[in-house]
Each structure stands twice: as structure tokens, then as C-alpha cells.
PDB file of N, CA and C in Angstrom:
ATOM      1  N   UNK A   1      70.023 -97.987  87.711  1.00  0.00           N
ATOM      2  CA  UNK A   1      71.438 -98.156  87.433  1.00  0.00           C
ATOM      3  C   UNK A   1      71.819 -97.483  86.113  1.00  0.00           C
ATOM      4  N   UNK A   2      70.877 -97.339  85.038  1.00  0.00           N
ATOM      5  CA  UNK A   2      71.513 -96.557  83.583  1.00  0.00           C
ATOM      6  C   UNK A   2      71.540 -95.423  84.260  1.00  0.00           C
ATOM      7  N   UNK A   3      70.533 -95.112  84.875  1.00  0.00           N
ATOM      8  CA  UNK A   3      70.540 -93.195  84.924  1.00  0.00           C
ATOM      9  C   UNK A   3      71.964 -92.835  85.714  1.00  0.00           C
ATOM     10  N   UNK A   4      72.029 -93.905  86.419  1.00  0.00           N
ATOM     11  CA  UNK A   4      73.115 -93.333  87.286  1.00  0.00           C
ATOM     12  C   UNK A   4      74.451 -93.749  86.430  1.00  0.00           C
ATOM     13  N   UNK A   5      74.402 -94.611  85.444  1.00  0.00           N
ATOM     14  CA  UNK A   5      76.239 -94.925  84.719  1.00  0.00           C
ATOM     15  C   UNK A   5      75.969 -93.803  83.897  1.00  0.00           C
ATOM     16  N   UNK A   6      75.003 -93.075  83.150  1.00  0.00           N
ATOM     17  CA  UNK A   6      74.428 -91.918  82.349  1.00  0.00           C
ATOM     18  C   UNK A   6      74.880 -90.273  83.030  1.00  0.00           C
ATOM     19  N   UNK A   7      74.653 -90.632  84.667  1.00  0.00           N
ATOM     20  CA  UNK A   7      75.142 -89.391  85.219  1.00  0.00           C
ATOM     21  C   UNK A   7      76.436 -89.562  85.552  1.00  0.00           C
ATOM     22  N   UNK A   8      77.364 -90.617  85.776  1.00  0.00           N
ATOM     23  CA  UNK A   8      78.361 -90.445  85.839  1.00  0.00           C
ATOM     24  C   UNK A   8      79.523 -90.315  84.837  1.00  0.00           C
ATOM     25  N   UNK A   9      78.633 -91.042  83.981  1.00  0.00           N
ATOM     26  CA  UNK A   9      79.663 -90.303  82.294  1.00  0.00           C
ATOM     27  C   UNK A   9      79.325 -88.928  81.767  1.00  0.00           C
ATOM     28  N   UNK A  10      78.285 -88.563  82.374  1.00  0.00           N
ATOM     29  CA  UNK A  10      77.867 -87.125  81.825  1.00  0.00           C
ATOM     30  C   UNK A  10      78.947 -86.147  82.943  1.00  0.00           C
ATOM     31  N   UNK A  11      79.103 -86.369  83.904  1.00  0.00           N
ATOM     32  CA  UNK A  11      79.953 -85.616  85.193  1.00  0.00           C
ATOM     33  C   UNK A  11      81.293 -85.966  85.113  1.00  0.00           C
ATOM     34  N   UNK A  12      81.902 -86.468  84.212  1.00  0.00           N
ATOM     35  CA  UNK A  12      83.058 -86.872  83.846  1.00  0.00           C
ATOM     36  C   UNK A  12      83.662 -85.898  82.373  1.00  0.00           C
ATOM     37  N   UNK A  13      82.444 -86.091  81.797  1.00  0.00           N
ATOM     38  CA  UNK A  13      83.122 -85.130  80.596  1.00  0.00           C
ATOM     39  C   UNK A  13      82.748 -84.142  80.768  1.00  0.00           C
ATOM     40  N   UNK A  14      81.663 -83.734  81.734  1.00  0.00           N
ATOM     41  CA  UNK A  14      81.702 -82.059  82.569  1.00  0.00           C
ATOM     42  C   UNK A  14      83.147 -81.297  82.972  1.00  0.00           C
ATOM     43  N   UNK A  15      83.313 -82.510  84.070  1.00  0.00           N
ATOM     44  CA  UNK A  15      84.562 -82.315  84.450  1.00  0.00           C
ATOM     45  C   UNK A  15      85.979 -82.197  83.340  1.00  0.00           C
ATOM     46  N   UNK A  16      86.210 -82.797  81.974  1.00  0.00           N
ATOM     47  CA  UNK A  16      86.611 -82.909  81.427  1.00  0.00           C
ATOM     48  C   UNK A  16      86.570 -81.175  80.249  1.00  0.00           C
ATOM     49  N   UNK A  17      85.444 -80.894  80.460  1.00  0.00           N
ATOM     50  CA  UNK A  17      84.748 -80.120  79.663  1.00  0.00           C
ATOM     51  C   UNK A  17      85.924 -78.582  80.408  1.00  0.00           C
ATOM     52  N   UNK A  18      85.727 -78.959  81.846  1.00  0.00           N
ATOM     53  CA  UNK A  18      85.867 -77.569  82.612  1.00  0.00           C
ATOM     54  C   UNK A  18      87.413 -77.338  82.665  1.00  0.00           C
ATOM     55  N   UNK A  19      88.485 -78.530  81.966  1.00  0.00           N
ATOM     56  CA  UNK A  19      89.662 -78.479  81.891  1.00  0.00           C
ATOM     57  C   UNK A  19      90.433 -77.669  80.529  1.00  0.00           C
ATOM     58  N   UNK A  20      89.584 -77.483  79.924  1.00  0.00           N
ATOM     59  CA  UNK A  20      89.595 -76.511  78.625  1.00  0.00           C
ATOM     60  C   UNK A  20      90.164 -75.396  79.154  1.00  0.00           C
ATOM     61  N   UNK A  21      91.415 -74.467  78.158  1.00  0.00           N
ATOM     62  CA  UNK A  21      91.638 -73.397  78.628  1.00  0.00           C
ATOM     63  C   UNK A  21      91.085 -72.354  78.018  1.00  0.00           C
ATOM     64  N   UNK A  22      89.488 -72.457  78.418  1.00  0.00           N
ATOM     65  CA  UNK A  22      89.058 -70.980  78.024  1.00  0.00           C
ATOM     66  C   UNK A  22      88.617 -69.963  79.146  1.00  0.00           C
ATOM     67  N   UNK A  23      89.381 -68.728  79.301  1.00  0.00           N
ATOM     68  CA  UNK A  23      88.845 -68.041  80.843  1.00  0.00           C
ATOM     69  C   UNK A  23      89.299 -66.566  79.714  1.00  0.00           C
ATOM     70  N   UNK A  24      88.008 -65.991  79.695  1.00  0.00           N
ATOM     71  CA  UNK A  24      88.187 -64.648  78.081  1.00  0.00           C
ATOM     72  C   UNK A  24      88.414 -63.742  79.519  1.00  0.00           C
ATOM     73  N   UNK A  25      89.128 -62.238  79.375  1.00  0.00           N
ATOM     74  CA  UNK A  25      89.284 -61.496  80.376  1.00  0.00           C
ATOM     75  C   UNK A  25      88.150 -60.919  80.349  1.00  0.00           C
ATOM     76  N   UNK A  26      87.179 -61.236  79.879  1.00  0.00           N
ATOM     77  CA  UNK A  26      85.886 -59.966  80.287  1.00  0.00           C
ATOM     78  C   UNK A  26      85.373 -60.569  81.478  1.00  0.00           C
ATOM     79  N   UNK A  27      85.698 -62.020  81.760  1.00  0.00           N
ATOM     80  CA  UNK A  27      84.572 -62.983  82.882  1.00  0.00           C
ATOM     81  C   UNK A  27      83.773 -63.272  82.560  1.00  0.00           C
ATOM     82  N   UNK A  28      83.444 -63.679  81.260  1.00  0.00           N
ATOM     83  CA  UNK A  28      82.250 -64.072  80.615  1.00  0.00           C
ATOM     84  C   UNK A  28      82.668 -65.704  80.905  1.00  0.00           C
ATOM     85  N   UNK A  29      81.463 -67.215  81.071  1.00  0.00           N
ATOM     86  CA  UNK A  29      81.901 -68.191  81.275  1.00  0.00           C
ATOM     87  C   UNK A  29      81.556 -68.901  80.470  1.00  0.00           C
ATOM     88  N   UNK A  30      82.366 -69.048  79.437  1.00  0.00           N
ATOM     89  CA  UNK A  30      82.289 -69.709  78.429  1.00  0.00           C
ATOM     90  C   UNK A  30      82.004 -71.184  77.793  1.00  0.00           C
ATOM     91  N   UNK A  31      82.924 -71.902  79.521  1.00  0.00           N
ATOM     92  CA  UNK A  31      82.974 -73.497  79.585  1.00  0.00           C
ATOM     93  C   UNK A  31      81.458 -73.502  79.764  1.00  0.00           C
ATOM     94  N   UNK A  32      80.978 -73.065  80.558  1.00  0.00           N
ATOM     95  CA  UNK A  32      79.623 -73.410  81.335  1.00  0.00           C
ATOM     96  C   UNK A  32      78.764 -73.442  80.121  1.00  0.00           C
ATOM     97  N   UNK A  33      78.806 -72.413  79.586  1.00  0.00           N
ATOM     98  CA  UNK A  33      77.765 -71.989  78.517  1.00  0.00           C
ATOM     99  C   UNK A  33      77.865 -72.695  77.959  1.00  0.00           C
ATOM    100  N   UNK A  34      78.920 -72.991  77.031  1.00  0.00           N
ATOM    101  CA  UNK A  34      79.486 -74.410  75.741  1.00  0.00           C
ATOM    102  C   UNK A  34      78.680 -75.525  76.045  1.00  0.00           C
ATOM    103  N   UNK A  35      79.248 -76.050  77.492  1.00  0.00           N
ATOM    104  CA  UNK A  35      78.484 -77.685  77.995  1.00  0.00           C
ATOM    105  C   UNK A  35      77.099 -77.232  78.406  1.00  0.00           C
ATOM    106  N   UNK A  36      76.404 -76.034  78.283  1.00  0.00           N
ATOM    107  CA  UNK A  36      75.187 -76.351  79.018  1.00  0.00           C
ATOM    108  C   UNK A  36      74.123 -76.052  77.067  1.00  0.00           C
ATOM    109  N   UNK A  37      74.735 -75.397  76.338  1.00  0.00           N
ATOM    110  CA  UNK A  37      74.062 -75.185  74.616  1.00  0.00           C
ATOM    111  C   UNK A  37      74.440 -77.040  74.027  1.00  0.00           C
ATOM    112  N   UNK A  38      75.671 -77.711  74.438  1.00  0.00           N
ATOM    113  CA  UNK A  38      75.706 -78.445  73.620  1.00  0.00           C
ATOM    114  C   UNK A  38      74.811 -79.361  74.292  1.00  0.00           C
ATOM    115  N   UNK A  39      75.045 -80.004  75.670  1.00  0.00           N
ATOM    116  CA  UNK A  39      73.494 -80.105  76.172  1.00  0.00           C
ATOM    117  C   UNK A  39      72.453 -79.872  75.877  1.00  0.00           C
ATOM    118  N   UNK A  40      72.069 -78.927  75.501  1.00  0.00           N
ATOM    119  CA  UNK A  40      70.424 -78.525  75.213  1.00  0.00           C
ATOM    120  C   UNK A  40      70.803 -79.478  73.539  1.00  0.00           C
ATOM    121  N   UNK A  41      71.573 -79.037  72.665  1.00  0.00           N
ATOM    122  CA  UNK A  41      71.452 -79.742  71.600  1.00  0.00           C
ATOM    123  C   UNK A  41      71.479 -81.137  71.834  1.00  0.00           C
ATOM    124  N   UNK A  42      72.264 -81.953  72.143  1.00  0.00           N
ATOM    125  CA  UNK A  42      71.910 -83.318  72.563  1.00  0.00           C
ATOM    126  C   UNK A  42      70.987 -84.272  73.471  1.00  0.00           C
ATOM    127  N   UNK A  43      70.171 -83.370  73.998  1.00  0.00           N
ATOM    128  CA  UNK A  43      68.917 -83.378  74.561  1.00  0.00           C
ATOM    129  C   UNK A  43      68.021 -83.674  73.634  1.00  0.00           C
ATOM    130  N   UNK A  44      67.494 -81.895  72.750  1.00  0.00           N
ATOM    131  CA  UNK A  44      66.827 -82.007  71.387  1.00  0.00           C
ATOM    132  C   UNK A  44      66.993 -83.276  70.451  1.00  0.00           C
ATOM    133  N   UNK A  45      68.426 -83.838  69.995  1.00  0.00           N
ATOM    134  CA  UNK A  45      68.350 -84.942  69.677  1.00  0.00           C
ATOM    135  C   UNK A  45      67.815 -86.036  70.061  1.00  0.00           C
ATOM    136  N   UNK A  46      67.895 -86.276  71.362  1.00  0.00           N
ATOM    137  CA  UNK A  46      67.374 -87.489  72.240  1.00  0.00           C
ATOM    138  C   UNK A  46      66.021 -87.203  72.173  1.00  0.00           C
ATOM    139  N   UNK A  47      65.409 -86.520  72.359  1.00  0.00           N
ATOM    140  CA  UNK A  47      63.944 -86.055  72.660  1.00  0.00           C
ATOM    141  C   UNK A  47      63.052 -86.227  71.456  1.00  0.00           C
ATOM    142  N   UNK A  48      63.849 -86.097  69.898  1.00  0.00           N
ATOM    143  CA  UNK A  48      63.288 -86.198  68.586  1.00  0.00           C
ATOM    144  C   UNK A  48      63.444 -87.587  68.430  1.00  0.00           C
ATOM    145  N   UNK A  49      64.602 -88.192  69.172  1.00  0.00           N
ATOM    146  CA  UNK A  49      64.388 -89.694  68.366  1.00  0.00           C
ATOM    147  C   UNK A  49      63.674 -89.885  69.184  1.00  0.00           C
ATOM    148  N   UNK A  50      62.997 -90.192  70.455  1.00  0.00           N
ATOM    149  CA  UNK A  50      62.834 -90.766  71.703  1.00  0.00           C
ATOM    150  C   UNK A  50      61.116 -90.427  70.915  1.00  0.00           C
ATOM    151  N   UNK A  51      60.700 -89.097  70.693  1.00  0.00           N
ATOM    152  CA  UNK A  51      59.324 -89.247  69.956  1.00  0.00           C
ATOM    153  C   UNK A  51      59.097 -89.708  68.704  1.00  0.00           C
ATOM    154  N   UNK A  52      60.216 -90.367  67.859  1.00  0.00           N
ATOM    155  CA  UNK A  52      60.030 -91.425  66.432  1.00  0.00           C
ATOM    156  C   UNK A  52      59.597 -92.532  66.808  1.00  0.00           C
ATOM    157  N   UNK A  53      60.219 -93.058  68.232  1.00  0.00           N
ATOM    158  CA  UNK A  53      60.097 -94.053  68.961  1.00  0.00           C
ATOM    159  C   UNK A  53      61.255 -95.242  68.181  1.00  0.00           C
ATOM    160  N   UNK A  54      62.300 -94.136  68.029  1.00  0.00           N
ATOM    161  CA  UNK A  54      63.359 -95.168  67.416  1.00  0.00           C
ATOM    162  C   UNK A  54      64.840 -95.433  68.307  1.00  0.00           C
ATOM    163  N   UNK A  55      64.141 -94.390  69.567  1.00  0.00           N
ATOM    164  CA  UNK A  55      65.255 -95.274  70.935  1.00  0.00           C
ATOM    165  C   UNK A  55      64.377 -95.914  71.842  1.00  0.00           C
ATOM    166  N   UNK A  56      65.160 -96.545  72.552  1.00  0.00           N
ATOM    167  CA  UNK A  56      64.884 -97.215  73.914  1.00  0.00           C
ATOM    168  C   UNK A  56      64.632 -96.227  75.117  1.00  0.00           C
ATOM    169  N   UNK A  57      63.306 -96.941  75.660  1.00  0.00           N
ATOM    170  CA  UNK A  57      63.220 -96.313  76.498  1.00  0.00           C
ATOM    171  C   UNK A  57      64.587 -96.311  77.775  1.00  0.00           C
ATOM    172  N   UNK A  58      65.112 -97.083  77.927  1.00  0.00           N
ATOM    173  CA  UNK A  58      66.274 -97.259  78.510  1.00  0.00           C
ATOM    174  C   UNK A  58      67.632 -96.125  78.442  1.00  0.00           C
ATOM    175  N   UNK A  59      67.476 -96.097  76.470  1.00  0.00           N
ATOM    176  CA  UNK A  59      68.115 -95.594  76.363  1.00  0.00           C
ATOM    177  C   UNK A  59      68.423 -94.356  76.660  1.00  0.00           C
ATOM    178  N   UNK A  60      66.701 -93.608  75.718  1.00  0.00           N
ATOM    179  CA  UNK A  60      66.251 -92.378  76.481  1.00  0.00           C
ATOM    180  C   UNK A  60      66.770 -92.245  77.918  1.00  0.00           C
ATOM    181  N   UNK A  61      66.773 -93.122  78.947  1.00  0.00           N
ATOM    182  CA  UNK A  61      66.709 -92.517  79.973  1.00  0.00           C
ATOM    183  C   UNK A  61      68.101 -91.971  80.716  1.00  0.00           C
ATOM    184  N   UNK A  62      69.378 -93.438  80.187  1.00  0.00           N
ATOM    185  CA  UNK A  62      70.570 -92.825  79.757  1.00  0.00           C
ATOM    186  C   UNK A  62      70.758 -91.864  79.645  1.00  0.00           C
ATOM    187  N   UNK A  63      70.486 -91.115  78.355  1.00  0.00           N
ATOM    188  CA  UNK A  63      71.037 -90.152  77.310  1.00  0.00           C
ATOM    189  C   UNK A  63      70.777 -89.058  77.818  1.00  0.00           C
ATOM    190  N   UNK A  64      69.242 -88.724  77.976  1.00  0.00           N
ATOM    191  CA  UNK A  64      68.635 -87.499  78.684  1.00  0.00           C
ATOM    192  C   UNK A  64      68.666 -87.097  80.111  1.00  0.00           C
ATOM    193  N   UNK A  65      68.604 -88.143  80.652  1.00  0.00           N
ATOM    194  CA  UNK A  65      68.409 -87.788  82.519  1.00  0.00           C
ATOM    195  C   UNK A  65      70.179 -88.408  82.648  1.00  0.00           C
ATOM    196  N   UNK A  66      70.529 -89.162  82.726  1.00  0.00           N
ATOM    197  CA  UNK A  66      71.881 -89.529  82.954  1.00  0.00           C
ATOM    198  C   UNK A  66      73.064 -88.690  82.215  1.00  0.00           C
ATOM    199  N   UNK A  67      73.372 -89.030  81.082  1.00  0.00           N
ATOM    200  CA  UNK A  67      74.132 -88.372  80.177  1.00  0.00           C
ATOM    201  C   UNK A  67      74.026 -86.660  80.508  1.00  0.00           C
ATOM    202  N   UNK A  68      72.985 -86.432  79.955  1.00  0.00           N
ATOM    203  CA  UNK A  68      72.118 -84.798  79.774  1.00  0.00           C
ATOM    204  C   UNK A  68      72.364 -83.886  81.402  1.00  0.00           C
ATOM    205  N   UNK A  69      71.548 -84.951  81.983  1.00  0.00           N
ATOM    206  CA  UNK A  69      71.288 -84.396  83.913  1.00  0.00           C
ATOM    207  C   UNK A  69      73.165 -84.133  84.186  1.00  0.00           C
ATOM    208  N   UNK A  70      74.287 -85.133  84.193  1.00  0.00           N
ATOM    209  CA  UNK A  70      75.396 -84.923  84.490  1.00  0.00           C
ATOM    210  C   UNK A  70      75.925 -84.151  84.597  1.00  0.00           C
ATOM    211  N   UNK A  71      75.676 -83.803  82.761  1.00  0.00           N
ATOM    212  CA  UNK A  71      76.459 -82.704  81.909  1.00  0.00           C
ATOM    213  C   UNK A  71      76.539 -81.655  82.114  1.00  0.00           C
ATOM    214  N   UNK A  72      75.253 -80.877  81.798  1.00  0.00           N
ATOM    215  CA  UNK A  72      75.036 -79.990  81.756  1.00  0.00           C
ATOM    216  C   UNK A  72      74.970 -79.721  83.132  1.00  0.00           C
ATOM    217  N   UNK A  73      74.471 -77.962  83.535  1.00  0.00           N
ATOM    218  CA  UNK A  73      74.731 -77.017  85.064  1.00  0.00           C
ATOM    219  C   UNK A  73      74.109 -76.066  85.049  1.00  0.00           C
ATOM    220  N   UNK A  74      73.225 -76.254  85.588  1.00  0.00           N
ATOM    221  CA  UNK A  74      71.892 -75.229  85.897  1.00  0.00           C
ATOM    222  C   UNK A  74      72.652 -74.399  87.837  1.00  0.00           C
ATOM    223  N   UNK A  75      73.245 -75.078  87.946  1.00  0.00           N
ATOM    224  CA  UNK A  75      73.943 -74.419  89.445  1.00  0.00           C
ATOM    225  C   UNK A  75      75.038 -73.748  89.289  1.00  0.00           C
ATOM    226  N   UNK A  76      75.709 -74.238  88.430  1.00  0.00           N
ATOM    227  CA  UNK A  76      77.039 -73.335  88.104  1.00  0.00           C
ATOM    228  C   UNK A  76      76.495 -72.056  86.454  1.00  0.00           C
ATOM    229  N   UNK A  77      75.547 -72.040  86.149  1.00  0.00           N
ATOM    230  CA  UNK A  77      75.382 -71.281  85.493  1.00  0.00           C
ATOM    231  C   UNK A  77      74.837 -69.950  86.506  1.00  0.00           C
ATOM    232  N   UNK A  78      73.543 -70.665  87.375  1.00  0.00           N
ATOM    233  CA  UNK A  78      73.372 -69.198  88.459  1.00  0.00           C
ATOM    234  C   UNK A  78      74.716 -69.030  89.290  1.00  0.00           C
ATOM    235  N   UNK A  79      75.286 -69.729  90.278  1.00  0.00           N
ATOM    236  CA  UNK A  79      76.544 -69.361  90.740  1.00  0.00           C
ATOM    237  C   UNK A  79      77.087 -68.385  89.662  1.00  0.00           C
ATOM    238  N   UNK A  80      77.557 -68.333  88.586  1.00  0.00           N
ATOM    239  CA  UNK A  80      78.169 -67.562  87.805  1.00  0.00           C
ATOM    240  C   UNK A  80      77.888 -66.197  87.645  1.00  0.00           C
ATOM    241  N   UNK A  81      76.424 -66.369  86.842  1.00  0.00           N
ATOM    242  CA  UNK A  81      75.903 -65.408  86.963  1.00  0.00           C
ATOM    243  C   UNK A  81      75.699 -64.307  88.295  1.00  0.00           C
ATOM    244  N   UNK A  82      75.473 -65.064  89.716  1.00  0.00           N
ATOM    245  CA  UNK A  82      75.331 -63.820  90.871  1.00  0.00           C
ATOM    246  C   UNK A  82      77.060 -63.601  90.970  1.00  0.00           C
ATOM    247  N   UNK A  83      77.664 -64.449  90.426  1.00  0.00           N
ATOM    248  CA  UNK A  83      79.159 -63.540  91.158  1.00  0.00           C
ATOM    249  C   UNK A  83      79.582 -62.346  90.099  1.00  0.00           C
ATOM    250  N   UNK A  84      79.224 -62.609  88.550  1.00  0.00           N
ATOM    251  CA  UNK A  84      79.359 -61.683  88.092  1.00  0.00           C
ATOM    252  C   UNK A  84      78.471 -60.314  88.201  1.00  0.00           C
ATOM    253  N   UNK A  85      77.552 -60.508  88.695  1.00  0.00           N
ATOM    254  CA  UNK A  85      76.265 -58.954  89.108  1.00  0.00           C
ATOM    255  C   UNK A  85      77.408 -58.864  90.612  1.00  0.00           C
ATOM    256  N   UNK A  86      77.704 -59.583  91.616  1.00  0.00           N
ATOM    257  CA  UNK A  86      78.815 -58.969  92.754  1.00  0.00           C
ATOM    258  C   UNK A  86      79.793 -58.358  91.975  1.00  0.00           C
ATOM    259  N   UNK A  87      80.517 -58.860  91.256  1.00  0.00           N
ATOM    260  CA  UNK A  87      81.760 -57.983  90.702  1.00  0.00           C
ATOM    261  C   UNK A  87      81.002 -56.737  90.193  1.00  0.00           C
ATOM    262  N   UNK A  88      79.665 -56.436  89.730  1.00  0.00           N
ATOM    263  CA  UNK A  88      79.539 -55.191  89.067  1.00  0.00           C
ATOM    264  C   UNK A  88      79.788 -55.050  87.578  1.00  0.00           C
ATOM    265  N   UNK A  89      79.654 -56.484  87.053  1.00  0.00           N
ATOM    266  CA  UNK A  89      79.514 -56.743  85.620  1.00  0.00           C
ATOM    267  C   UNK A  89      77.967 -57.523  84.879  1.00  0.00           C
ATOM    268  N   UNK A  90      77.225 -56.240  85.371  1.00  0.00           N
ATOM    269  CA  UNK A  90      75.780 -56.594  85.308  1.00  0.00           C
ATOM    270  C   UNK A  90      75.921 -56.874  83.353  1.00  0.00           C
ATOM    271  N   UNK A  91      76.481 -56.106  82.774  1.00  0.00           N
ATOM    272  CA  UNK A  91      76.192 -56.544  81.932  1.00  0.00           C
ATOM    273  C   UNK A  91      76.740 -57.326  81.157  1.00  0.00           C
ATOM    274  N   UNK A  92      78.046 -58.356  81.377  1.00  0.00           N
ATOM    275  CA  UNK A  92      78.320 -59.484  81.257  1.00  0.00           C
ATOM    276  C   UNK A  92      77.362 -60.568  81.528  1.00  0.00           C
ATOM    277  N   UNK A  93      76.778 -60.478  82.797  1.00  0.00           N
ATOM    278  CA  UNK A  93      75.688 -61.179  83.445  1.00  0.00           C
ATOM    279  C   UNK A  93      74.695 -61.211  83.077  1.00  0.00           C
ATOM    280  N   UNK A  94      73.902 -60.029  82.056  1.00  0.00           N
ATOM    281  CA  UNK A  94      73.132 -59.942  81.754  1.00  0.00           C
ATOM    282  C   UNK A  94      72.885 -60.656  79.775  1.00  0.00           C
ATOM    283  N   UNK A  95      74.331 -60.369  79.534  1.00  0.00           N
ATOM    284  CA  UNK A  95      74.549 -61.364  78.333  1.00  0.00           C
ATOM    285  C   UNK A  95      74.605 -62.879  78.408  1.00  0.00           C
ATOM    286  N   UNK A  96      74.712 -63.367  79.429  1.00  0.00           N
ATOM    287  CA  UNK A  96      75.502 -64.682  79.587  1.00  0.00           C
ATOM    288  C   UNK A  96      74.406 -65.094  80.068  1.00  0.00           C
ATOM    289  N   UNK A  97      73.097 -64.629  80.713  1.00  0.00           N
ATOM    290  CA  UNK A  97      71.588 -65.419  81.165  1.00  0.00           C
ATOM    291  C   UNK A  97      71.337 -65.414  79.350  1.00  0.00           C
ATOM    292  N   UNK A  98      71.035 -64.040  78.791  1.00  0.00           N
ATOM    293  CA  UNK A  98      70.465 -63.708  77.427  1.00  0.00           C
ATOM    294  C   UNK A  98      70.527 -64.279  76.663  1.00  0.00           C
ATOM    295  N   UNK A  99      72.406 -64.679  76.599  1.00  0.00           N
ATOM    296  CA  UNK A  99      72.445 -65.975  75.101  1.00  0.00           C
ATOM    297  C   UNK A  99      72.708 -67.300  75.526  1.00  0.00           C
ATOM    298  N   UNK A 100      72.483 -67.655  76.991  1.00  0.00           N
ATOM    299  CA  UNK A 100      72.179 -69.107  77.841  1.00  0.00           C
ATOM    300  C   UNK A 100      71.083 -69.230  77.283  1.00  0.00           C
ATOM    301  N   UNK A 101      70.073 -68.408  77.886  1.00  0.00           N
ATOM    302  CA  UNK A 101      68.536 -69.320  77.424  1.00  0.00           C
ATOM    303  C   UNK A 101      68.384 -69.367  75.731  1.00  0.00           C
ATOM    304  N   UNK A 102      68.683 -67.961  75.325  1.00  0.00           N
ATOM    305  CA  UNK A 102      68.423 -67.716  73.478  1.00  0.00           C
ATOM    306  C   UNK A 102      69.092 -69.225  72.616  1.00  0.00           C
ATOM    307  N   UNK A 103      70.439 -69.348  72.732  1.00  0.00           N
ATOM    308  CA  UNK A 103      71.166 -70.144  72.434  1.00  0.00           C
ATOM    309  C   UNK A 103      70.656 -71.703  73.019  1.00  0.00           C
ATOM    310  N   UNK A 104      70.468 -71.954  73.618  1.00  0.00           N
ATOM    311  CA  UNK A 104      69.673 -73.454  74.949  1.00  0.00           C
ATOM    312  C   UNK A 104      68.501 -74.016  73.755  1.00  0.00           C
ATOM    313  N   UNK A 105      67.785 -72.845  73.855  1.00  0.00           N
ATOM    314  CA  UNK A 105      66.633 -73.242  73.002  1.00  0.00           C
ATOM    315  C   UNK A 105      66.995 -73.365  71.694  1.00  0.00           C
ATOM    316  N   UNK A 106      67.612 -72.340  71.043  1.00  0.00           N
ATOM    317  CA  UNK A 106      68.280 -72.312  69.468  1.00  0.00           C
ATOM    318  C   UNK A 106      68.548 -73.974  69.245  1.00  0.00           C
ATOM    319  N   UNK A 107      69.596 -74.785  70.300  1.00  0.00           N
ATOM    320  CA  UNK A 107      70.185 -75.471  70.082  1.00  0.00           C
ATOM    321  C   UNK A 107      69.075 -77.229  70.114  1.00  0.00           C
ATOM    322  N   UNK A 108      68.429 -76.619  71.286  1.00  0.00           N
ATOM    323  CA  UNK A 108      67.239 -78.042  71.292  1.00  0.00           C
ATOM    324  C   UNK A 108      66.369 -77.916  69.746  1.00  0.00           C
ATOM    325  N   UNK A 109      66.079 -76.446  69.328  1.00  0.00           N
ATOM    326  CA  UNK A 109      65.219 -76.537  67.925  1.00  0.00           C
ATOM    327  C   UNK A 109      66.092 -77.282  66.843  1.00  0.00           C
ATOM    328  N   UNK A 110      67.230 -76.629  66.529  1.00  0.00           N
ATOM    329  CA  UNK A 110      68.032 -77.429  64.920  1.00  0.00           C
ATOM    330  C   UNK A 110      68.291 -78.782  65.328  1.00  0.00           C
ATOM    331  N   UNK A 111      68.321 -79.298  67.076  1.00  0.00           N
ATOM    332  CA  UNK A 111      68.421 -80.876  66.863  1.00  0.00           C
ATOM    333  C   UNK A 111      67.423 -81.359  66.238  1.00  0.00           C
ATOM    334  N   UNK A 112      66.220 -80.882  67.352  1.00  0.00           N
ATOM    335  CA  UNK A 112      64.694 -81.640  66.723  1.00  0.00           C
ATOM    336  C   UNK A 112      64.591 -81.449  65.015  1.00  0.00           C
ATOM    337  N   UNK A 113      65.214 -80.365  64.731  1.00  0.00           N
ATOM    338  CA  UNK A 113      64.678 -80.239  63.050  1.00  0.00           C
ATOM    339  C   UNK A 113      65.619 -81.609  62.372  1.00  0.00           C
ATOM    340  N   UNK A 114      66.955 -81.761  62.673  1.00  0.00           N
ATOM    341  CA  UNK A 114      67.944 -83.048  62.651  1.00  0.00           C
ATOM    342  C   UNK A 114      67.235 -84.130  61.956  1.00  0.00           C
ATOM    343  N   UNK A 115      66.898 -84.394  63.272  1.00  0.00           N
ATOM    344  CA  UNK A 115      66.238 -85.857  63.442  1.00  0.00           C
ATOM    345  C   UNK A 115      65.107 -85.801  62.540  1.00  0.00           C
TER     346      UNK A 115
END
């Protein structure tokens, strides 16, 4: 039952997330990217306290699989990506995997350093 009130508040401010008016004319996807880096950073957080052993395991499971799993979009980031290589903006597509993962990780390291 947490993981699942965890995924449904995380799929709420997804949804919330995707009401933002950012759409840049190059087709680069900006929402996606935003909620899936700040994700990785609030992950990293959860993951540094969760090894201090100064959350709950409960909580952890909330935060990371509920909260985290919701949020973030590992499906709408590939969806994105193959429609932009169809349009023939390989290299939009090819930026937007590049500073997904570069940035993902960037963002899980300065949490863990955080905590």
C-alpha cells in the first residue's frame, strides 16, 4: 500500500509536471528531461539517507519505488526520443539521450555528496 500511495503521488505531479508550458521549437523535451534529472536527484537523496540508515525502510520504499517509480519516465523518454530520429532530428535525439543519461547521473552524484 506505501508503494502504491508513493506511485500515485509521484504520477500526479508527473502529470502536473507535464502541464508546464515548456515546448522550445527545436523539439527538444524538456518536461521529460526536467522530471526524469530531478528524479535521479531525489532518488540520490533517498538512496544516501536510506544507506546512513536514517530513513525507514518504509519510507525508502515510498520515496524511491513509489514517489521516484511514478515520477519519473523511462517510456516517454524512449517514445520521445524514436519520434524525434522519425522526424529526422537525429541530432536533437542524439542530445536529449546524451544529457538524459550525463545529467541523470550528474544529478544522483551531488545528491549522494548532499547527504
Amino acid at each position: 500500500m506505501i508503494v502504491a500511495a508513493g506511485g500515485a503521488a509521484g504520477a500526479v505531479l508527473r502529470y502536473l509536471m507535464g502541464l508546464l508550458p515548456m515546448n522550445p521549437e527545436n523539439g527538444f523535451p524538456f518536461k521529460t528531461f526536467l522530471i526524469n534529472v530531478i528524479g535521479a536527484f531525489v532518488i540520490g537523496l533517498v538512496a544516501a539517507a536510506a544507506a546512513k540508515n536514517s530513513l525507514s525502510p518504509r519510507l525508502v520504499l515510498f520515496l524511491k519505488v513509489g514517489i521516484c517509480g511514478g515520477f519519473t519516465t523511462f517510456s516517454s523518454f524512449a517514445l520521445e526520443t524514436e519520434a524525434l530520429m522519425a522526424k529526422g532530428q537525429n541530432g536533437v535525439a542524439s542530445l536529449y539521450v546524451i544529457l538524459s543519461l550525463f545529467c541523470g547521473i550528474l544529478a544522483v552524484s551531488a545528491a549522494e555528496h548532499i547527504v
